[in-house]
C-alpha atoms as a PDB file:
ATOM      1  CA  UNK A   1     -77.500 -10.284 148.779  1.00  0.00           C
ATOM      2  CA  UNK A   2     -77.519  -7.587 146.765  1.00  0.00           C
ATOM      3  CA  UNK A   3     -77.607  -9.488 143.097  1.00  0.00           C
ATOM      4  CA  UNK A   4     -80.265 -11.735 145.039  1.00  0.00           C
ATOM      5  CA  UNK A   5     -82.430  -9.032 145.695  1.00  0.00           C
ATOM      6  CA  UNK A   6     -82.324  -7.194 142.389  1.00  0.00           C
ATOM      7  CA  UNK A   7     -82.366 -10.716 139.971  1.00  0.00           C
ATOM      8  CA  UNK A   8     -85.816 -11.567 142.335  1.00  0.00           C
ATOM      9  CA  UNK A   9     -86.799  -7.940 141.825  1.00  0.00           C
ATOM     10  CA  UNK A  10     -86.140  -8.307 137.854  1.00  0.00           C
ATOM     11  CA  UNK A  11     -87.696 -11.636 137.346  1.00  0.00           C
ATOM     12  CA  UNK A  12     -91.028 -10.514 139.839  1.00  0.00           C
ATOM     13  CA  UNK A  13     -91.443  -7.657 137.497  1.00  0.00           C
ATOM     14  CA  UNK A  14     -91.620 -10.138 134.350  1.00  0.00           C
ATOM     15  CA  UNK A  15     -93.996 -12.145 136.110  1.00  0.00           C
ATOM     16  CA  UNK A  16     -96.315  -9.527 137.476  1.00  0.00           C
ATOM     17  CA  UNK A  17     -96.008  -6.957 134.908  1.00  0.00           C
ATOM     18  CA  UNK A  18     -94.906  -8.278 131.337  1.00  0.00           C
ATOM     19  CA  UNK A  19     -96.519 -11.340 131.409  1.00  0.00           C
ATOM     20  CA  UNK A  20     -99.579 -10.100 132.750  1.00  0.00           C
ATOM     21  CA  UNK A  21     -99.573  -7.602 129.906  1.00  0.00           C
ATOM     22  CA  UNK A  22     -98.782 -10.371 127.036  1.00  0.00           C
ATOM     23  CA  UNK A  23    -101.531 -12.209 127.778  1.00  0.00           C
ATOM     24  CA  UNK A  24    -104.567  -8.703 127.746  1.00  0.00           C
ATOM     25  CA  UNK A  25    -102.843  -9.150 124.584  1.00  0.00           C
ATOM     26  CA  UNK A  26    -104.378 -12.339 123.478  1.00  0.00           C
ATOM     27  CA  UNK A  27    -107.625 -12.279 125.684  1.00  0.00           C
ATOM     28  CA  UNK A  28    -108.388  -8.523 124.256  1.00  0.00           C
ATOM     29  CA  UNK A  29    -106.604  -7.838 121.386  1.00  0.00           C
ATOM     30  CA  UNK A  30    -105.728 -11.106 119.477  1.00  0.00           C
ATOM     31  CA  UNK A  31    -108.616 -13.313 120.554  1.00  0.00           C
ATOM     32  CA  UNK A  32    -111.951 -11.251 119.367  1.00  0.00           C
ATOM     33  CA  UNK A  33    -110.085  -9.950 115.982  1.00  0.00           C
ATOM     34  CA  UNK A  34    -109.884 -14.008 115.204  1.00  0.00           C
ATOM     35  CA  UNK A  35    -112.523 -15.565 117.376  1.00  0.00           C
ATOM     36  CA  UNK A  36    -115.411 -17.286 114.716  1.00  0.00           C
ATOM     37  CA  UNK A  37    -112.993 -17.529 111.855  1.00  0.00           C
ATOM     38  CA  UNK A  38    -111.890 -20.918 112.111  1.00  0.00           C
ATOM     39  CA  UNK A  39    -113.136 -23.709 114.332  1.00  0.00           C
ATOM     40  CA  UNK A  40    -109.438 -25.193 115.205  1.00  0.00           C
ATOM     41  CA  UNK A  41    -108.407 -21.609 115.853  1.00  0.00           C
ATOM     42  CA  UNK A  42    -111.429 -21.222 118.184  1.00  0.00           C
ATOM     43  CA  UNK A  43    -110.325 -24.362 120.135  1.00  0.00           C
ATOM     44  CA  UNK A  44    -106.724 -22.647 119.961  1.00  0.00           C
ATOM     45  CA  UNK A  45    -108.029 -19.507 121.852  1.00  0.00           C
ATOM     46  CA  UNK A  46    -109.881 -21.264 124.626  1.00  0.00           C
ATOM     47  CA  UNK A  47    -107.089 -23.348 125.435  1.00  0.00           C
ATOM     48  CA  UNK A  48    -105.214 -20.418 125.202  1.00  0.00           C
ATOM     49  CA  UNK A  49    -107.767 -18.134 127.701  1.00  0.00           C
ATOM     50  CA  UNK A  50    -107.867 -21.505 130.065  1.00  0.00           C
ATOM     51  CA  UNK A  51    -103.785 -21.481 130.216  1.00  0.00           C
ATOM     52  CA  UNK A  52    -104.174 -17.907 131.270  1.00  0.00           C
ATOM     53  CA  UNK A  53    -106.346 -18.728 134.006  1.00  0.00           C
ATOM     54  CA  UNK A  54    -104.931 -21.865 135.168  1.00  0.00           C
ATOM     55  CA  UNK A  55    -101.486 -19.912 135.492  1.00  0.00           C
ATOM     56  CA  UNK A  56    -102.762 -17.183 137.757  1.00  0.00           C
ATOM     57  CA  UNK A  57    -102.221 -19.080 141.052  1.00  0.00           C
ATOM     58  CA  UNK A  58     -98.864 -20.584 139.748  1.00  0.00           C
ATOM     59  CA  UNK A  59     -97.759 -17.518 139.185  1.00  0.00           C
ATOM     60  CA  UNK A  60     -99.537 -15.734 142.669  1.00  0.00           C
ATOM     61  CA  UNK A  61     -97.122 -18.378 143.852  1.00  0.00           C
ATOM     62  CA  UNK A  62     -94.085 -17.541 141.896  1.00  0.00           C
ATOM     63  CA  UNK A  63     -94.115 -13.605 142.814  1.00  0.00           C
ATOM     64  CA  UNK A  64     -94.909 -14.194 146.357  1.00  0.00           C
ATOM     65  CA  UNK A  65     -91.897 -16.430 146.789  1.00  0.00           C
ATOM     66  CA  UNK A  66     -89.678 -13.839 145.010  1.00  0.00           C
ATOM     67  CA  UNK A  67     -91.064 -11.494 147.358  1.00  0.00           C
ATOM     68  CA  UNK A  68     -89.874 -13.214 150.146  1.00  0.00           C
ATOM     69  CA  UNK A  69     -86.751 -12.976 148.325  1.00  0.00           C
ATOM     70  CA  UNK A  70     -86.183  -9.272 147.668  1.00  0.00           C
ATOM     71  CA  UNK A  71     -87.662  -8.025 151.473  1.00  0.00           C
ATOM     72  CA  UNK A  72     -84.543 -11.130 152.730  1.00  0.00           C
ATOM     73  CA  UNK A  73     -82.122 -11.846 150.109  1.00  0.00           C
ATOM     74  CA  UNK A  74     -80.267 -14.169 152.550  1.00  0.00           C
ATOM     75  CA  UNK A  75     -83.459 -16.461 152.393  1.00  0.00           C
ATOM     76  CA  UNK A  76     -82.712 -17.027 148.809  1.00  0.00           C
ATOM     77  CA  UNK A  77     -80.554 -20.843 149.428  1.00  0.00           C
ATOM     78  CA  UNK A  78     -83.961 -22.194 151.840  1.00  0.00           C
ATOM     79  CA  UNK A  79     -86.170 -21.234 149.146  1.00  0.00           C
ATOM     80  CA  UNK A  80     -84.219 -22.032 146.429  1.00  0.00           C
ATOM     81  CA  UNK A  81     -85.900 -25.991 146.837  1.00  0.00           C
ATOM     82  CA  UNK A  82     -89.456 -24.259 146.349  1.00  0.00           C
ATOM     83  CA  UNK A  83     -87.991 -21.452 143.514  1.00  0.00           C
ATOM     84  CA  UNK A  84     -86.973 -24.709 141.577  1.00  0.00           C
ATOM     85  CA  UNK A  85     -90.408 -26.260 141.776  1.00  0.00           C
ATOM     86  CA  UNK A  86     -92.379 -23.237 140.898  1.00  0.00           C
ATOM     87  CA  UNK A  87     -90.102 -22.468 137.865  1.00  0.00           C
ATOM     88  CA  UNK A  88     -90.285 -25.563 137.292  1.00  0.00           C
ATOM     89  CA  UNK A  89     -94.284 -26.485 137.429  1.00  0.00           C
ATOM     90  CA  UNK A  90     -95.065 -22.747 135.450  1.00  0.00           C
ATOM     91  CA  UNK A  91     -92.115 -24.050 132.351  1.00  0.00           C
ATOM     92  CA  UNK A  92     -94.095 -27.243 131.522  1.00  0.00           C
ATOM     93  CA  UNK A  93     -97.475 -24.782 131.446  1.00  0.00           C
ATOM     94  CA  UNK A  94     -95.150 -22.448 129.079  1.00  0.00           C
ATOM     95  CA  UNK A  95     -94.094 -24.762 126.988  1.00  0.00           C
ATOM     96  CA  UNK A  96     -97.880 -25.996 125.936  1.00  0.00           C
ATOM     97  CA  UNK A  97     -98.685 -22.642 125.833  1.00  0.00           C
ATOM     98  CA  UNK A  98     -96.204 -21.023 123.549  1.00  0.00           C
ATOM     99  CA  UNK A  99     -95.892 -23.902 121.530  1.00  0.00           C
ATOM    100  CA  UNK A 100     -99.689 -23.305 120.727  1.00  0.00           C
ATOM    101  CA  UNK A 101     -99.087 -19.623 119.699  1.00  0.00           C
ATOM    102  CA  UNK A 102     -96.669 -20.819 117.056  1.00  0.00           C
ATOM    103  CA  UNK A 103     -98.358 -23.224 115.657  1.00  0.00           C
ATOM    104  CA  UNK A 104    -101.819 -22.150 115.777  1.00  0.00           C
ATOM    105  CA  UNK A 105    -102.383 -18.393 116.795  1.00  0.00           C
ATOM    106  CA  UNK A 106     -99.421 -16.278 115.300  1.00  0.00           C
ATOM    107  CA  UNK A 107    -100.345 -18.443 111.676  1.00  0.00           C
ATOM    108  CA  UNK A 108    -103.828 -17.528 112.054  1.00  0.00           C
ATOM    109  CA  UNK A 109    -102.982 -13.749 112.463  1.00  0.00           C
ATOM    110  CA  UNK A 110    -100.938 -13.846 109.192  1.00  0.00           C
ATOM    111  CA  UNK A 111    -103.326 -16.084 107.343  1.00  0.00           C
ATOM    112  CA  UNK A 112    -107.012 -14.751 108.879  1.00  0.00           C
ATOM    113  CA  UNK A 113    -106.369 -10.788 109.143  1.00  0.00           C
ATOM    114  CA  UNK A 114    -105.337  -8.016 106.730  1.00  0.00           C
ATOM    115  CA  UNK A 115    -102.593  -6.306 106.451  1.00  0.00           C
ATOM    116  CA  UNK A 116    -105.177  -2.916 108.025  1.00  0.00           C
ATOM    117  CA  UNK A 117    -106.167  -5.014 111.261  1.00  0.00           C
ATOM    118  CA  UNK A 118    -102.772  -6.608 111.834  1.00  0.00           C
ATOM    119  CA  UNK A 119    -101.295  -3.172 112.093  1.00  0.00           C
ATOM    120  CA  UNK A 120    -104.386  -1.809 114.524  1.00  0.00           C
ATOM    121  CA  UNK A 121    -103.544  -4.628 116.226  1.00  0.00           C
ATOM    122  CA  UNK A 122     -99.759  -3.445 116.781  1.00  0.00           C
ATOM    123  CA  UNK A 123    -100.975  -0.022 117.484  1.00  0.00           C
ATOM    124  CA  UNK A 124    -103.484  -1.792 120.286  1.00  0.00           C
ATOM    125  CA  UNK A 125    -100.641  -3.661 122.123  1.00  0.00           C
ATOM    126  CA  UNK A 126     -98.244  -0.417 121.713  1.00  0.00           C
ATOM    127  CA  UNK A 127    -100.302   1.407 123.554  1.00  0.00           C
ATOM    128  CA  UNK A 128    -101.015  -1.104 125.851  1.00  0.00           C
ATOM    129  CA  UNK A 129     -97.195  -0.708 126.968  1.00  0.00           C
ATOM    130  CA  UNK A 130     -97.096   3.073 126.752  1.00  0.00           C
ATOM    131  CA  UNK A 131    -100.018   2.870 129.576  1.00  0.00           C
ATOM    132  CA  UNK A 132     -97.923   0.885 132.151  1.00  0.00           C
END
């Protein structure tokens, strides 16, 4: 019960704190510096806001069930059937969304910024971490 409890506490953590902090990253930091550069990149970063949004309530979802999990680890094997689906629904979001980044965004932020705002950008999300 013990590994249950501190896996769910781990993986919450990603999910409510990491994550959440990757994407401030692209809405506030990556989005505006490349925003009205280039028209596919623009349709890039609104798909890429829109994914954000649309995986709030998956996500809601995912820490409440872990939740459940860390206050009774024993629960873990019920809710393992609705664990699975959750994971499950938020990889196929993932998958569209990261494979965007690495085709579209990261290129764009080697190809549309200097070398000056790429590294204020890496100071930005630095201190973004050093906050939390």
């Amino acid at each position: 019960e013990a590994e249950a409890r501190d896996a769910a506490e781990q993986v919450r953590r990603y999910f409510t704190v990491a994550l959440p902090l990757h994407a401030l990253d692209e809405d506030e930091s990556i989005a505006p510096r490349l925003l009205g550069r280039d028209p596919e990149v623009d349709a890039a970063l609104r798909a890429m806001t829109r994914d954000h949004e649309e995986h709030l309530h998956l996500l809601d979802h995912l820490a409440t069930l872990l939740g459940a999990i860390i206050d009774r680890p024993a629960s873990l094997a019920a809710r393992a059937p609705d664990l699975l689906a959750a994971v499950t629904c938020l990889e196929g979001h993932f998958e569209i969304h990261l494979a965007r980044e690495e085709s579209a965004i990261f290129p764009a932020i080697r190809r549309l910024l200097d070398e000056d705002t790429r590294a204020a950008l890496v100071r930005e999300l630095r201190a973004r971490r050093v906050q939390k």
